[in-house]
Protein backbone atom coordinates (compact mmCIF):
# COMPACT_ATOMS: atom_id res chain seq x y z
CA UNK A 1 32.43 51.72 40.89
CA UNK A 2 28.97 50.22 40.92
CA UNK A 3 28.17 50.93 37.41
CA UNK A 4 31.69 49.48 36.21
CA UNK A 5 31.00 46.34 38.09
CA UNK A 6 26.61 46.26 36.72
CA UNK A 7 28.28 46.65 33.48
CA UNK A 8 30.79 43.40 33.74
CA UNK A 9 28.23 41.73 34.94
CA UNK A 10 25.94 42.65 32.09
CA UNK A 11 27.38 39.71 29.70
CA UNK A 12 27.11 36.59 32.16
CA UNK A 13 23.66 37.97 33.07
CA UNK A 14 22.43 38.06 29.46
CA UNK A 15 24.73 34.58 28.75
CA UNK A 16 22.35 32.83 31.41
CA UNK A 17 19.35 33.81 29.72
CA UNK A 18 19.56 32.16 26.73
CA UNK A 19 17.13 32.75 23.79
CA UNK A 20 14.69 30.07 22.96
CA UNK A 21 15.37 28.04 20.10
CA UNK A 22 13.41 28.45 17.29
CA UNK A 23 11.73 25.28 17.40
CA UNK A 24 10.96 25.28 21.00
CA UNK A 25 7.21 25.16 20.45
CA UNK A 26 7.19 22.35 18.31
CA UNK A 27 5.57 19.62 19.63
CA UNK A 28 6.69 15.85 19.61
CA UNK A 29 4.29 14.08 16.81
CA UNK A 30 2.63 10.24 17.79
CA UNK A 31 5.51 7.34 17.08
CA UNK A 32 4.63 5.34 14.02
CA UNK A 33 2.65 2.69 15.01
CA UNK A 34 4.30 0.19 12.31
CA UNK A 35 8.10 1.48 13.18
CA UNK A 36 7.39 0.96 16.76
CA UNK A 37 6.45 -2.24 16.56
CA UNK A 38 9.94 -3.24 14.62
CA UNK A 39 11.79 -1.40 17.54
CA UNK A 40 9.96 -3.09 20.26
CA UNK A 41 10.83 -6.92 17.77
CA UNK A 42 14.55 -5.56 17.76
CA UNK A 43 14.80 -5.18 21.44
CA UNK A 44 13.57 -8.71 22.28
CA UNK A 45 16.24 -10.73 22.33
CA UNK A 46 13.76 -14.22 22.60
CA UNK A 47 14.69 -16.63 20.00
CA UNK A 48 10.94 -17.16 19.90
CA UNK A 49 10.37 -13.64 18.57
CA UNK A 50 8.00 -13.18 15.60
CA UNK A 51 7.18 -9.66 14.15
CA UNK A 52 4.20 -9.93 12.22
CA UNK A 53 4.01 -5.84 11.99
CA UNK A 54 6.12 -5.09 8.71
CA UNK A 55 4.60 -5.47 5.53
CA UNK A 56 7.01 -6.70 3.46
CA UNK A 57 7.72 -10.09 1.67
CA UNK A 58 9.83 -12.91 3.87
CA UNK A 59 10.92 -15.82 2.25
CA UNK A 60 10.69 -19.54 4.49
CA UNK A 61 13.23 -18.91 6.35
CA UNK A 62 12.06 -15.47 7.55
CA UNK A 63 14.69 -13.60 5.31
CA UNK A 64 13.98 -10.31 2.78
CA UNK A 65 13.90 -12.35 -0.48
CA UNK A 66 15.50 -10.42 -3.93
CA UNK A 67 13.27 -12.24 -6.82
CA UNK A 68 16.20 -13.82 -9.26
CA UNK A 69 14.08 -12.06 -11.98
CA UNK A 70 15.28 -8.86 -10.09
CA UNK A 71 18.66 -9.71 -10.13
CA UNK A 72 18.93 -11.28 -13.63
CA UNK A 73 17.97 -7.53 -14.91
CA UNK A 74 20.29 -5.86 -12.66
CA UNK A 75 22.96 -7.79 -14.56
CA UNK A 76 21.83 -6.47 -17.85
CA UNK A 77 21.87 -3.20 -16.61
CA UNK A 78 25.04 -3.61 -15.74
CA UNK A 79 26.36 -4.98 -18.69
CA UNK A 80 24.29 -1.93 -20.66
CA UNK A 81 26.79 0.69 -19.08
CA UNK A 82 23.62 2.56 -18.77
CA UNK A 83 24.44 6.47 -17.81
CA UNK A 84 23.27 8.49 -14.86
CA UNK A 85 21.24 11.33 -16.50
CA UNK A 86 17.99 12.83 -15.03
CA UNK A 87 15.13 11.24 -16.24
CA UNK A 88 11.95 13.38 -17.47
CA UNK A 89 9.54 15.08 -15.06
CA UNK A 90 7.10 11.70 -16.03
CA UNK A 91 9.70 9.48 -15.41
CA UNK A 92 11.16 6.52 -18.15
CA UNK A 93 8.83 6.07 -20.99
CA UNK A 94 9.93 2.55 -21.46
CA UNK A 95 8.83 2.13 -17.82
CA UNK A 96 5.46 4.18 -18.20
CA UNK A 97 4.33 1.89 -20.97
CA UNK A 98 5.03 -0.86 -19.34
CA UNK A 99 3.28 -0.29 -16.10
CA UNK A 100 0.11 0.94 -17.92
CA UNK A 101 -0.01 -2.20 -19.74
CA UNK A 102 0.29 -4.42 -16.98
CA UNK A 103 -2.72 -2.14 -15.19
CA UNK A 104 -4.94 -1.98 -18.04
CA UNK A 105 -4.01 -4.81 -20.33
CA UNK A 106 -2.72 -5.19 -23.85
CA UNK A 107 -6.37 -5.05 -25.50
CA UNK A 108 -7.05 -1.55 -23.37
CA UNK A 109 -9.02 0.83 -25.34
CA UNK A 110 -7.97 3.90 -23.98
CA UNK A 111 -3.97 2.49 -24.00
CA UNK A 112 -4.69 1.77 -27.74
CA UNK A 113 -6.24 5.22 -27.99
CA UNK A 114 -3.10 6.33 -26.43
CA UNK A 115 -5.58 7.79 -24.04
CA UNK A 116 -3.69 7.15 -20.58
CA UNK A 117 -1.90 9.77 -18.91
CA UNK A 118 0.58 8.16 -16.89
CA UNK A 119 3.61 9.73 -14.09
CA UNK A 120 5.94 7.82 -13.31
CA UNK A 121 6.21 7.73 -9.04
CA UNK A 122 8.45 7.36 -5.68
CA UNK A 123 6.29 3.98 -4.94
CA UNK A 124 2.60 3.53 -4.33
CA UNK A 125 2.57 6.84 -2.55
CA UNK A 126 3.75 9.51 -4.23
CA UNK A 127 1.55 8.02 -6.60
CA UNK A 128 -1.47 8.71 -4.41
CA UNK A 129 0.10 12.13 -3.46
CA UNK A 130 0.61 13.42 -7.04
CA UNK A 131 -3.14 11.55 -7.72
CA UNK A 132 -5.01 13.26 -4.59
CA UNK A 133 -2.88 16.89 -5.44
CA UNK A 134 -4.29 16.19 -9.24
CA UNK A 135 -7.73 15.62 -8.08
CA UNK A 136 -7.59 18.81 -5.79
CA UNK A 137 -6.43 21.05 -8.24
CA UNK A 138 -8.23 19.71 -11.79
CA UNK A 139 -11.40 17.52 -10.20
CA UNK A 140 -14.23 19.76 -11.05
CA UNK A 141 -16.82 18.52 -8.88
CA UNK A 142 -15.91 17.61 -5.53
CA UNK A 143 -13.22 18.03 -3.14
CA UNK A 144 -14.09 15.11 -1.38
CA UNK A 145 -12.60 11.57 -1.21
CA UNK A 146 -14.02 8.55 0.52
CA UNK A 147 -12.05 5.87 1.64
CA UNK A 148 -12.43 2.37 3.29
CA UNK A 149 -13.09 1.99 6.86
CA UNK A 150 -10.43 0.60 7.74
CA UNK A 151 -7.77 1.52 5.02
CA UNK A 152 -4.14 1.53 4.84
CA UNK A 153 -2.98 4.62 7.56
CA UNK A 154 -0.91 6.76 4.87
CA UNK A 155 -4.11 7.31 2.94
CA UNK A 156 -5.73 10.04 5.44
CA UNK A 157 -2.96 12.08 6.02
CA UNK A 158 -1.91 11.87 2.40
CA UNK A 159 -4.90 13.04 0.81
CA UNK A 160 -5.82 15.40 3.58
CA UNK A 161 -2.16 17.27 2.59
CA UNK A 162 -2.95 16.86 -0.90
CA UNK A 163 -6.00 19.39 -0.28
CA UNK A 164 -8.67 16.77 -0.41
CA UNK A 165 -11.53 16.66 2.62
CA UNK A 166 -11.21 12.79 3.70
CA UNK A 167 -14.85 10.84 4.65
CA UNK A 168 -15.01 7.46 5.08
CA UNK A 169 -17.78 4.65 3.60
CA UNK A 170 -18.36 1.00 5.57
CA UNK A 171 -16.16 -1.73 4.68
CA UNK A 172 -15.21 -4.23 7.17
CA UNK A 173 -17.80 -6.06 9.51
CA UNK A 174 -16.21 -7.03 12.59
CA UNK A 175 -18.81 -9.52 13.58
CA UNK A 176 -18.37 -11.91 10.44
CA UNK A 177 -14.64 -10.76 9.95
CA UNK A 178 -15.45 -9.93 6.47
CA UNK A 179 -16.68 -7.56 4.02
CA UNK A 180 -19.85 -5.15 4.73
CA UNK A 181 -21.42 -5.27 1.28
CA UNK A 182 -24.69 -3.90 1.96
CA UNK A 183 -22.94 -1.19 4.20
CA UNK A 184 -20.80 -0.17 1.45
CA UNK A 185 -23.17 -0.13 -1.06
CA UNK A 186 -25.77 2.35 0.97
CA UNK A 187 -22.75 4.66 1.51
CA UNK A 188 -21.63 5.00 -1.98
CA UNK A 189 -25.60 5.42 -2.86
CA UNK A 190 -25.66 8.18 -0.29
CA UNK A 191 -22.83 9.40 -0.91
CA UNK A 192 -22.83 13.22 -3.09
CA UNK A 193 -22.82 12.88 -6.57
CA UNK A 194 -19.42 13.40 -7.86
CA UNK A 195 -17.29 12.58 -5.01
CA UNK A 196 -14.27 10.77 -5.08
CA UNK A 197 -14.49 6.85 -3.69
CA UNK A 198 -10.60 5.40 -2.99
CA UNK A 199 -10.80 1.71 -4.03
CA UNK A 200 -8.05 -0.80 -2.85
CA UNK A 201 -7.93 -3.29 -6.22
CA UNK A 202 -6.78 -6.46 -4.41
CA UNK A 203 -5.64 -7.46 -1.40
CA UNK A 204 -6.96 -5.17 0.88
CA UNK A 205 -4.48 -3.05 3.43
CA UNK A 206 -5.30 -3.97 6.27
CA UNK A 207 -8.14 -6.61 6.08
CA UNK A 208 -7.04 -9.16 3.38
CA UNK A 209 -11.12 -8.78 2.59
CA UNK A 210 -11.45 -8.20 -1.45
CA UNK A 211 -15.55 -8.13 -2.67
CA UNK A 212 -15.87 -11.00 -5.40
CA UNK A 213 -15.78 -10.74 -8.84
CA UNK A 214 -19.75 -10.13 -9.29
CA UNK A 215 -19.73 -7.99 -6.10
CA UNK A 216 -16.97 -5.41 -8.26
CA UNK A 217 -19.44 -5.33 -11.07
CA UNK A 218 -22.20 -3.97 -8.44
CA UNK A 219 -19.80 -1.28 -6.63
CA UNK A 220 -18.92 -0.62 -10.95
CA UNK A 221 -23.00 0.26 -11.45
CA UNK A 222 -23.94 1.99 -8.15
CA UNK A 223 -20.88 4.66 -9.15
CA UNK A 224 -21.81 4.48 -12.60
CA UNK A 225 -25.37 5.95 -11.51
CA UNK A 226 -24.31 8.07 -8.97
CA UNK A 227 -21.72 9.56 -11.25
CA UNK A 228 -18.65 8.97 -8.53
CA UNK A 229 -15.23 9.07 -9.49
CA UNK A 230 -13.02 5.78 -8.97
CA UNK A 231 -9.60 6.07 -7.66
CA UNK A 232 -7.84 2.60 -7.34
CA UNK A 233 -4.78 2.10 -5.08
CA UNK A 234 -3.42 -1.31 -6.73
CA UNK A 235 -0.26 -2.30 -4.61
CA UNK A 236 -0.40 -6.11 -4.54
CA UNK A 237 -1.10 -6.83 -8.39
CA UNK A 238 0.17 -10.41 -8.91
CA UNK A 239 0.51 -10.68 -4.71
CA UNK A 240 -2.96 -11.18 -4.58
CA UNK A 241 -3.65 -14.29 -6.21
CA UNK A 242 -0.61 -15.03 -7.72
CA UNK A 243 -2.43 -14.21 -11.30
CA UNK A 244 -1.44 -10.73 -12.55
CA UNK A 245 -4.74 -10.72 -14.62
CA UNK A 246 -6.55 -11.79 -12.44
CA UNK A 247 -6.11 -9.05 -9.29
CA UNK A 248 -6.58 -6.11 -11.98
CA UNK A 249 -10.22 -7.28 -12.41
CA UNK A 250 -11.28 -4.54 -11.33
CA UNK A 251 -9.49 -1.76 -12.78
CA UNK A 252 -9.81 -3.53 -16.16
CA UNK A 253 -13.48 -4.06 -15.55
CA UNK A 254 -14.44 -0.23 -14.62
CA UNK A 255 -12.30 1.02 -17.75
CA UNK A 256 -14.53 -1.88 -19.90
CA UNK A 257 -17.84 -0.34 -18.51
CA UNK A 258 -16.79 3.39 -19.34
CA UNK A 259 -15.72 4.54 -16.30
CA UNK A 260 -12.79 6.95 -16.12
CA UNK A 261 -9.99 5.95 -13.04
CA UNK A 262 -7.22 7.19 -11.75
CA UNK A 263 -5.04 4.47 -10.91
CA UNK A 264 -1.90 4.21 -8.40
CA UNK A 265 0.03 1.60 -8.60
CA UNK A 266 3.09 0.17 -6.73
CA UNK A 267 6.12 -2.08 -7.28
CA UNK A 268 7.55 -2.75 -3.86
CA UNK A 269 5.76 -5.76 -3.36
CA UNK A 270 5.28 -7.39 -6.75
CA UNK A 271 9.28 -7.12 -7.16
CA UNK A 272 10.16 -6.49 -3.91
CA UNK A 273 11.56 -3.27 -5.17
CA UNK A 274 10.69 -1.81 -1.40
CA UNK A 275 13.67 0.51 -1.21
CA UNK A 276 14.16 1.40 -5.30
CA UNK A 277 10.41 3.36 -4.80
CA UNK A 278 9.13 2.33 -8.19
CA UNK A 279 5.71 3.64 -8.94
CA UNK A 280 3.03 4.99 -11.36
CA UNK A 281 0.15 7.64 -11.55
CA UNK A 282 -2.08 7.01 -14.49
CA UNK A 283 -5.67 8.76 -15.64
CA UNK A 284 -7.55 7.46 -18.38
CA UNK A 285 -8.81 10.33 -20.58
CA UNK A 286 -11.52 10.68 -24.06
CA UNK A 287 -8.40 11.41 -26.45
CA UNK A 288 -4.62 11.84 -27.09
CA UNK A 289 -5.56 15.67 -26.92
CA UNK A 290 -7.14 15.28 -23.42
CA UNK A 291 -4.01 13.30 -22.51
CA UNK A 292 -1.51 15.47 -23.46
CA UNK A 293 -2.94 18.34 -21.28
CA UNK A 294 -3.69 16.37 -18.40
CA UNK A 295 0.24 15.40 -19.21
CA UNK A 296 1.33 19.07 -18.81
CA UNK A 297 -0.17 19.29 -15.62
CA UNK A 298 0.93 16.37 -13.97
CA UNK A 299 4.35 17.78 -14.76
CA UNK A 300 3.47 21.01 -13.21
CA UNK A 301 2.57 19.31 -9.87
CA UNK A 302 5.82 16.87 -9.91
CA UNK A 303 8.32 19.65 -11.18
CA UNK A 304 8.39 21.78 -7.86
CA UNK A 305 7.80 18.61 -5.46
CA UNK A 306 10.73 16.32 -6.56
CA UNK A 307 11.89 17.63 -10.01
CA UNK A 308 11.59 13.86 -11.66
CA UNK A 309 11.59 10.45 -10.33
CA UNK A 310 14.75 7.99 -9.71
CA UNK A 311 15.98 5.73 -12.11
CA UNK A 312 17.74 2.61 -11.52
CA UNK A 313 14.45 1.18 -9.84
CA UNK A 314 12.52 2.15 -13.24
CA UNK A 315 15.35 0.78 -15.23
CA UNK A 316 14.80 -2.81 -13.37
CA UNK A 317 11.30 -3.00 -13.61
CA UNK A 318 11.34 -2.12 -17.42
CA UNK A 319 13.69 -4.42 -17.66
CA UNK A 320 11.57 -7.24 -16.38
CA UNK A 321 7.92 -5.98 -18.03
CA UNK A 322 9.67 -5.87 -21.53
CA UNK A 323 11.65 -8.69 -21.85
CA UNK A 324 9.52 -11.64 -22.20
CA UNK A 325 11.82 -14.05 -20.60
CA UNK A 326 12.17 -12.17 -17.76
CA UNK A 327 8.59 -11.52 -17.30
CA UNK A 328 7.45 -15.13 -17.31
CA UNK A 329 10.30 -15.80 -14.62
CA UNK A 330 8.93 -13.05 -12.80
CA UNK A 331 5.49 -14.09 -12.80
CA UNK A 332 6.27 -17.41 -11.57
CA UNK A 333 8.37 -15.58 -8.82
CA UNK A 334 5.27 -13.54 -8.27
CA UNK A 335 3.02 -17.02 -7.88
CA UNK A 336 5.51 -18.79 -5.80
CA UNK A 337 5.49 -16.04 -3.14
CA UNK A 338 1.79 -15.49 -3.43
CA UNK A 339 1.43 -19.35 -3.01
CA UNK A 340 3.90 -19.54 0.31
CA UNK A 341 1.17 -16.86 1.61
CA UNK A 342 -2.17 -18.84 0.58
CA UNK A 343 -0.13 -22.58 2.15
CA UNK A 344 0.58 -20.63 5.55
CA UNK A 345 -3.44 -18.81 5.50
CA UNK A 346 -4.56 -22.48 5.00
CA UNK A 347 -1.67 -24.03 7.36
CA UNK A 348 -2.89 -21.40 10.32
CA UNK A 349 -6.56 -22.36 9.55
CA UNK A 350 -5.98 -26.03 9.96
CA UNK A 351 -3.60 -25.84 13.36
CA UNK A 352 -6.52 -22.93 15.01
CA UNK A 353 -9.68 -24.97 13.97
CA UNK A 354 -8.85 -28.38 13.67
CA UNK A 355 -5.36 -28.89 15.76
CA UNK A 356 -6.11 -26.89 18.65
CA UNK A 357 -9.56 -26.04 18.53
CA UNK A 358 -9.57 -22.66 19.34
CA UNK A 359 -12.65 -20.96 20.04
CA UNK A 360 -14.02 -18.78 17.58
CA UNK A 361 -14.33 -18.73 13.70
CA UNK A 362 -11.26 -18.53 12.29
CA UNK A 363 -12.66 -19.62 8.08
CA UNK A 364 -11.39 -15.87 7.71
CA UNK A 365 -8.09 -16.35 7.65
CA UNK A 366 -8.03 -18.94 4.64
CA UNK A 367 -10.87 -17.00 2.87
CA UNK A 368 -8.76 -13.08 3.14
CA UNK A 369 -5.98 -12.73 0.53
CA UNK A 370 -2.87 -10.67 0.21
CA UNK A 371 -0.13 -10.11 2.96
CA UNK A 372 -2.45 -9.15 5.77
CA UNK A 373 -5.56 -10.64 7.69
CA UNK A 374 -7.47 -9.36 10.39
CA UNK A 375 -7.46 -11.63 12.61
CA UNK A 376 -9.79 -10.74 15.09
CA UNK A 377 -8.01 -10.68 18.01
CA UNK A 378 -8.60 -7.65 20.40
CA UNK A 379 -6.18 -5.34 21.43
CA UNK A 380 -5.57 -6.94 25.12
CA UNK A 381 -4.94 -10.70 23.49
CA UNK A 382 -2.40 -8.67 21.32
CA UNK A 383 -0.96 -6.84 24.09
CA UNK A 384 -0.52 -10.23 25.87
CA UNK A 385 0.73 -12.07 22.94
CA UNK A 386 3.43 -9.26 22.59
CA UNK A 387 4.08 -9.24 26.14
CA UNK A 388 3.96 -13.18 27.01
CA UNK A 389 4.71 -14.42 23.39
CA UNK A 390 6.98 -12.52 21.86
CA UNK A 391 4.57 -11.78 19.30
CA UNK A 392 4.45 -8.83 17.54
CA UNK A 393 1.54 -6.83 15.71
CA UNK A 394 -0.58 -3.77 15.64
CA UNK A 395 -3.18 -3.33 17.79
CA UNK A 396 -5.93 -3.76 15.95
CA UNK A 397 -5.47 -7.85 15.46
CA UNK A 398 -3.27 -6.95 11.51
CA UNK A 399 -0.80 -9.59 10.75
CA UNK A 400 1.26 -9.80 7.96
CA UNK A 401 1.38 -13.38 6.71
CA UNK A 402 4.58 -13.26 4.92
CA UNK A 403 6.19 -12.97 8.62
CA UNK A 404 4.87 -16.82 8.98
CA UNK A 405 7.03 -19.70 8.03
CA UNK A 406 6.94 -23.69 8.64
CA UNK A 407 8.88 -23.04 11.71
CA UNK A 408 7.19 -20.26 13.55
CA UNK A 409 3.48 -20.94 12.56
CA UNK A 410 2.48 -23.33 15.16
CA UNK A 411 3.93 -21.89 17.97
CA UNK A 412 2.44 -18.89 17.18
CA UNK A 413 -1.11 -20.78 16.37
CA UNK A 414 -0.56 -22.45 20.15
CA UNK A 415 0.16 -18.50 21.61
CA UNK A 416 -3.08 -17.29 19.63
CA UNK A 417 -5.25 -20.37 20.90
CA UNK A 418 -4.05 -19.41 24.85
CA UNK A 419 -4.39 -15.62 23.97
CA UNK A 420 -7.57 -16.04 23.14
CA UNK A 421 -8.63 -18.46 26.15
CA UNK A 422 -7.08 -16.53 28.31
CA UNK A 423 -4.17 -19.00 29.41
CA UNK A 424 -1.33 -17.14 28.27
């Protein structure tokens, strides 16, 4: 009788005592520091709110803005009928071509050489990904990148899971809110010969700090003799300045002096094709020979990671770069938001020094370019201003200008002048 009743209570016993899962060991991994800041925005239901976290484009009245260039090609593509067929492992040719002439110019040797290896990308980052999983596999003398301190966050991780060992070189100098030239320079001549140096083209991510035209041509010599190897992330081309030509300086300028690149470039921002993830990988090589291997591998790293890249964002961007009426619409587009940017840098500058007097130096914030600027603010003034003010932004004093309009910029100016007296 006891055994009959040990053995119906057998099941419940074992029921009770549940396996663990699977995953039960897997730890819970740090919140995004960027997303959190757009959930803590969402949450605050002040009508004063600002979030100056995201970095995307927002129009004057605070709104995602689609560029009419972008929707004028949409509307050809639509009229085309176009089909829904895979595109090759490299992505739209049309597309390809088009990018690598906007990077390296019309009068580019090695694009006249047909010389340029170029994958198409899911945005600026896959770009980097396929670039730093290139570079780890093919780079034959060093496994090392160094990047920017600070740089954009997505660039450690990234090339740390694309194999490559990540050190960093000076960059920003907190005490004049600007570049470190002379730091940076010392690093890259101390740095091992051959190593890989990650250069942000224009509009620095996060500072807004870009070194001057004559300053590029003495980062182009110091890697020239040390025999680095320059990898440019070029995100903002056009957002910069508002001149297309004018923020690919310095890619166009390295390629002049003989310098081979590898170049990753991004469309989100230029066309505010954030969600279509348009992007390009590109390598400038010595022939059509060497590009056409360096071709077959690229293919061989893309093929098992995503197969081949989407289309209808390609489609609209090749639309725009190849039909000349289009592209001088867009480029004025490109100006105009680059120009709201530059107004509200200057705008800020004039209501912190001049209106209210704040203490401090605040030339920085006209003299940075791009969607961000340090600002210099400390993490407890922007702990405050998100607490007191209803402003939002990372830690770290990062802004993104395009969240600044004519009708939230001086109350936020007035919150950042009692932040930083201590009044708030």
């Amino acid at each position: 009788m006891l055994a009959i009743n040990a053995a119906r209570r057998a099941p419940a016993i074992l029921r009770s005592a549940a396996p663990l899962s699977t995953w039960s060991a897997v730890p819970a991994g740090p919140p995004d520091p960027i997303l959190g800041i757009s959930e803590a925005f969402k949450a605050d239901k002040d009508p004063r709110r600002i979030n100056l976290g995201v970095g995307a484009y927002r129009d004057e009245d605070g709104k995602p803005y689609v560029l009419n260039a972008v929707k004028k090609a949409e509307e050809k593509l639509t009229a085309a009928k176009l089909d829904k067929e895979y595109l090759p492992i490299t992505g739209l040719p049309g597309f390809t071509s088009s990018a690598a002439k906007l990077a390296y110019g019309a009068d580019s040797v090695p694009r006249n050489q047909n010389a340029i290896a170029v994958t198409q990308t899911i945005s600026g980052t896959g770009a980097l990904r396929i670039g730093g999983t290139f570079l780890a596999k093919h780079y034959p003398h060093s496994k090392t990148i160094y990047v920017p301190t600070p740089t954009w966050g997505n660039h450690i991780p990234l090339f740390k899971d694309s194999g490559l060992e990540v050190k960093y070189y000076r960059y920003f100098d907190k005490k004049t809110v600007g570049l470190d030239f002379a730091g940076l320079k010392e690093d890259f001549q101390n740095a091992p010969e051959g190593s890989v140096v990650l250069l942000h083209a224009c509009a620095h991510n996060p500072t807004g700090v870009d070194p001057t035209q004559s300053q590029w041509k003495e980062i182009s010599d110091i890697i020239a003799e040390k025999k680095l190897f320059p990898f440019f992330d070029m995100a903002y081309q056009g957002f910069a300045s508002g001149s297309t030509d004018r923020d690919a300086f310095a890619v166009r300028y390295f390629v002049s002096q003989g310098h081979q690149i590898a170049l990753s470039q991004s469309f989100a921002k230029n066309m505010g094709l954030y969600g279509e993830r348009v992007g390009a990988f590109s390598l400038t090589t010595a022939s059509e020979e060497e590009k056409k291997r360096v071709d077959s591998q690229l293919k061989i790293i893309v093929r098992p990671m995503y197969s081949n890249p989407p289309l209808h964002g390609a489609h609209i961007a090749n639309t725009i770069l190849s039909n000349p009426e289009l592209y001088q619409e867009w480029e004025g587009e490109v100006k105009g938001m680059a120009d709201r940017i530059i107004n509200m840098r200057e705008r800020l500058y004039q209501l912190l020094s001049n209106d209210f007097r704040t203490p401090g130096e605040w030339s920085h914030v006209k003299s940075q370019i791009g969607m961000f600027s340090f600002t210099g603010l400390n993490k407890e003034q922007c702990k405050v201003l998100a607490e007191k003010a209803h402003i939002y932004m990372t830690m770290d004093g990062r802004i993104s200008m395009a969240g600044l309009n004519g009708r939230n910029i001086e109350y936020f100016a007035k919150s950042v002048d009692a932040a930083v007296r201590g009044d708030l």
